[in-house]
C-alpha atoms as a PDB file:
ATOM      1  CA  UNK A   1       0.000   0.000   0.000  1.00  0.00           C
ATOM      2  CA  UNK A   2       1.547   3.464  -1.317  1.00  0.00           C
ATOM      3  CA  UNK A   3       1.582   6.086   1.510  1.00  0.00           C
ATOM      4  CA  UNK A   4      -1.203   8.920   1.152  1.00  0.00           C
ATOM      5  CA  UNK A   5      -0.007  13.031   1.465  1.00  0.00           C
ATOM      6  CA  UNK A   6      -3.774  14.227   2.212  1.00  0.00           C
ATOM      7  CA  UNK A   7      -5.727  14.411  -0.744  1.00  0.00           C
ATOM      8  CA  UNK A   8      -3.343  14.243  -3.000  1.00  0.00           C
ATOM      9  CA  UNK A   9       0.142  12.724  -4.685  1.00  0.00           C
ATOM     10  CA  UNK A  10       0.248   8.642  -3.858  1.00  0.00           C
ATOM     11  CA  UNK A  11       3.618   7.857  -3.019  1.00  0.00           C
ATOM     12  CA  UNK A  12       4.594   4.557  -4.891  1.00  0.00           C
ATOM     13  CA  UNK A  13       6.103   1.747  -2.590  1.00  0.00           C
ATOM     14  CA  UNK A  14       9.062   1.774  -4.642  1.00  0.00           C
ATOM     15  CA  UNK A  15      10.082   5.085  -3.399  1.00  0.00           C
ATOM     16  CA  UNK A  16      10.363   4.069   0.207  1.00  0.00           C
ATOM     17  CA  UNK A  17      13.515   2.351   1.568  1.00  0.00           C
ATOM     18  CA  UNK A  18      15.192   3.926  -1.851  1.00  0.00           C
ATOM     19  CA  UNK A  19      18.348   6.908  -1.309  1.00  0.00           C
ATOM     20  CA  UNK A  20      17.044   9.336  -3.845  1.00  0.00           C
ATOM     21  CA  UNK A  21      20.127  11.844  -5.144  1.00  0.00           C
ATOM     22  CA  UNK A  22      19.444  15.422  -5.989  1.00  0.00           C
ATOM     23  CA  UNK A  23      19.501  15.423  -9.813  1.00  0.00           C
ATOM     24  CA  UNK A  24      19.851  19.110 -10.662  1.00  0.00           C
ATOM     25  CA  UNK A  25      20.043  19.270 -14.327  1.00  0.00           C
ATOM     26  CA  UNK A  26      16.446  18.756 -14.237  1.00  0.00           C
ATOM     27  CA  UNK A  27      15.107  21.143 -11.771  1.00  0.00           C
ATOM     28  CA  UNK A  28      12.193  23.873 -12.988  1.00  0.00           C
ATOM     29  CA  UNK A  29      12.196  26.881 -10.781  1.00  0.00           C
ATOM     30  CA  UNK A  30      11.927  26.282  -7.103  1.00  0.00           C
ATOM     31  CA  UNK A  31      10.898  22.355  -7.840  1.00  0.00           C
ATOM     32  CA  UNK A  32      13.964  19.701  -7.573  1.00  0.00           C
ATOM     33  CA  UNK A  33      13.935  16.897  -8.913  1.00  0.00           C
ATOM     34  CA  UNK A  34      15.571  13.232  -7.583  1.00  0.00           C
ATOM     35  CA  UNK A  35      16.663  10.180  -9.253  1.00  0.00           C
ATOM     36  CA  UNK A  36      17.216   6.667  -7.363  1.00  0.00           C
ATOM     37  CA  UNK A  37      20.736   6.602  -6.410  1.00  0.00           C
ATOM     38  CA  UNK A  38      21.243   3.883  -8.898  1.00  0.00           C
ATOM     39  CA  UNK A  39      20.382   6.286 -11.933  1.00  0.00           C
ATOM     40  CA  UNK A  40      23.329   6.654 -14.542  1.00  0.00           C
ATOM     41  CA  UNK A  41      23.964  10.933 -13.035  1.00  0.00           C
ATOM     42  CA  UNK A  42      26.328  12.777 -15.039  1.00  0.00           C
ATOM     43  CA  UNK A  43      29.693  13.464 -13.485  1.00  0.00           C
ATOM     44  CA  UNK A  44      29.242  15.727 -10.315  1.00  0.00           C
ATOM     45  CA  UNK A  45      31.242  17.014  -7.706  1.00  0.00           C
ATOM     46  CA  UNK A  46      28.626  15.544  -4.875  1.00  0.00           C
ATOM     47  CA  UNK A  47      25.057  15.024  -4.444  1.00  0.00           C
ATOM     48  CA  UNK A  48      22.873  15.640  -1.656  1.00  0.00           C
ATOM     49  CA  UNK A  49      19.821  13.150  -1.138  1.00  0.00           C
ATOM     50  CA  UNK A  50      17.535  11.498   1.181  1.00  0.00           C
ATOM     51  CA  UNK A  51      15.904   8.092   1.961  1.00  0.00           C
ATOM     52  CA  UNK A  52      12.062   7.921   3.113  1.00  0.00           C
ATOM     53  CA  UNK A  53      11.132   4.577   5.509  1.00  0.00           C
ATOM     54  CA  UNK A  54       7.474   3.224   5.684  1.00  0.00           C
ATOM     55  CA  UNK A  55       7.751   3.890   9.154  1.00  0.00           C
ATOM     56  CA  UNK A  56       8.827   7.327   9.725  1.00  0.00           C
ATOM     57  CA  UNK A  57      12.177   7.267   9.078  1.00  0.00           C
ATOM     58  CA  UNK A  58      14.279   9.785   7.615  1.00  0.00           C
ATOM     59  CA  UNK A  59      17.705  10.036   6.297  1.00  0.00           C
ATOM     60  CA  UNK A  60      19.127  13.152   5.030  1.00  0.00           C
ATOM     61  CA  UNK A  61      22.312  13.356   3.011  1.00  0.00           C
ATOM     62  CA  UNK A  62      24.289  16.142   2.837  1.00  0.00           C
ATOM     63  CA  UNK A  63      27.879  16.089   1.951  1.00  0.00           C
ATOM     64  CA  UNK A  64      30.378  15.413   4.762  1.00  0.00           C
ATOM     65  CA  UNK A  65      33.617  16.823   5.243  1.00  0.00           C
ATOM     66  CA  UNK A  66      36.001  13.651   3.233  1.00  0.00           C
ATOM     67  CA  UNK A  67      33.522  14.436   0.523  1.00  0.00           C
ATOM     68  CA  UNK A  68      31.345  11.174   1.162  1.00  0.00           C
ATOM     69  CA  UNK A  69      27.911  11.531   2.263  1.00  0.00           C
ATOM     70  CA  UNK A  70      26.687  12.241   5.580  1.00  0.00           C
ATOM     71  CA  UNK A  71      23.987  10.884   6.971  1.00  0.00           C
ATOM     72  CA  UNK A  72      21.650  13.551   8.968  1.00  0.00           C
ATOM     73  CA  UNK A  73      18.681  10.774  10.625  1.00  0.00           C
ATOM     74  CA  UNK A  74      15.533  12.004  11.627  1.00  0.00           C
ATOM     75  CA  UNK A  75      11.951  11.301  11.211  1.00  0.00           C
ATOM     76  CA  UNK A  76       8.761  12.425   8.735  1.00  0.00           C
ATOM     77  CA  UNK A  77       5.238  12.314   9.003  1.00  0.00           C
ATOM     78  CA  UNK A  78       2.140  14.075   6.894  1.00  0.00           C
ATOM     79  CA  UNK A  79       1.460  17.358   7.335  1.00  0.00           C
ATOM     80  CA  UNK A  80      -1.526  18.354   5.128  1.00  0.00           C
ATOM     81  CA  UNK A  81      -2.152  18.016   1.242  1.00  0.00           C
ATOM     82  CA  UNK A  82       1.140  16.721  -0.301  1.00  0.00           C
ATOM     83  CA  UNK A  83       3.355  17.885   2.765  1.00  0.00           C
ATOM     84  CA  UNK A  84       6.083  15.939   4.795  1.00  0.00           C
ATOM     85  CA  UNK A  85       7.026  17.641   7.992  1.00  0.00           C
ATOM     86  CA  UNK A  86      10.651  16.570   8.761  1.00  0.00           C
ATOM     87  CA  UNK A  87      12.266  16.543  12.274  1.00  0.00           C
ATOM     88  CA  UNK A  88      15.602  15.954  12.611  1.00  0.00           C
ATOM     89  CA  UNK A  89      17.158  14.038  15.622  1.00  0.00           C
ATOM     90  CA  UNK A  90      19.970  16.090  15.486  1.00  0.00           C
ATOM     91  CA  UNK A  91      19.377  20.095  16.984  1.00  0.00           C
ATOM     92  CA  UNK A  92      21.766  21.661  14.687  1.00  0.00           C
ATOM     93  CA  UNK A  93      19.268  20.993  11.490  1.00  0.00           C
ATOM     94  CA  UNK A  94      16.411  23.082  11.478  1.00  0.00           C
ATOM     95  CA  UNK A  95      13.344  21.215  10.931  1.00  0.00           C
ATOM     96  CA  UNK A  96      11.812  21.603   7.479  1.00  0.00           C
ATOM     97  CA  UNK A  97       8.466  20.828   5.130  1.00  0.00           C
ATOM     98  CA  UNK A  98       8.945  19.216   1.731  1.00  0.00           C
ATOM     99  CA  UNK A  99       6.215  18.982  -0.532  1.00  0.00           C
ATOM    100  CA  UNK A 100       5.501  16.382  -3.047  1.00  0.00           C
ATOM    101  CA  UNK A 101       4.902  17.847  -6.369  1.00  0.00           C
ATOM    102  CA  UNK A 102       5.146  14.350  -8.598  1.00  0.00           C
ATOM    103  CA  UNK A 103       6.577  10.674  -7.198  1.00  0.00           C
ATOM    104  CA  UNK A 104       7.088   7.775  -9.487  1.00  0.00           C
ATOM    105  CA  UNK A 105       9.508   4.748  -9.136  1.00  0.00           C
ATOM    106  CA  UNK A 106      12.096   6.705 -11.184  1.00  0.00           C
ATOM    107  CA  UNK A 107      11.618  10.239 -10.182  1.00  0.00           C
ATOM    108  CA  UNK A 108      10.481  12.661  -7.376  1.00  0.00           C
ATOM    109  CA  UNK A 109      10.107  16.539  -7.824  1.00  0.00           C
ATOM    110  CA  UNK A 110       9.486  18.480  -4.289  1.00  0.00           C
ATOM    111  CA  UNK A 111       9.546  21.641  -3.617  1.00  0.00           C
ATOM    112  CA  UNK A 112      11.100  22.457  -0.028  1.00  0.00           C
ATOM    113  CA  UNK A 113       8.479  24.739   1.949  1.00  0.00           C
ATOM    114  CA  UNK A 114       9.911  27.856   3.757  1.00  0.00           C
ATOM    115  CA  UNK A 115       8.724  29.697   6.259  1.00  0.00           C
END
């Protein structure tokens, strides 16, 4: 069963458990788009991604200091039509809202939510 953001976008199951890579040579405005970590990126110095868990469970990646990636863990849960409030465990990152503009197995376009 695919995870419901209100009355909207259906997350597919394939998306959870997956490390999705920010895949900037595709992004439209203030939308981003992500690609499964096992899509064929063009050379980059780094990409920043996350992984969504059925049960909550978040996993930011930002870029650590050796250049590898840096897990950030925290936790998600819906917050409205298409919305994902994120909490992270750690107090240095500010919690944040993503919203889901598209989801498929292949590719995921949010837009990150600002206050």
């Amino acid at each position: 069963m695919a995870f419901q953001c209100g009355d909207g976008v259906s997350v597919p199951d394939a998306v959870y458990g997956q490390t999705w890579l920010y895949s900037y040579e595709e992004d439209s405005a203030d939308v981003r788009s992500y690609r499964p970590n096992t899509f064929d990126f063009p050379p980059s110095r780094g990409r920043t991604g996350f992984m969504l868990q059925k049960d909550g469970t978040f996993i930011r990646y930002g870029i650590a200091p050796t250049d590898g990636l840096e897990e950030q863990p925290g936790t998600w849960e819906a917050g409205g039509k298409n919305l994902l409030q994120i909490k992270f465990k750690d107090a240095q990152h500010e919690p944040e809202q993503i919203e889901i503009i598209s989801a498929t197995p292949t590719l995921l376009k949010i837009r990150r939510k600002t206050d």
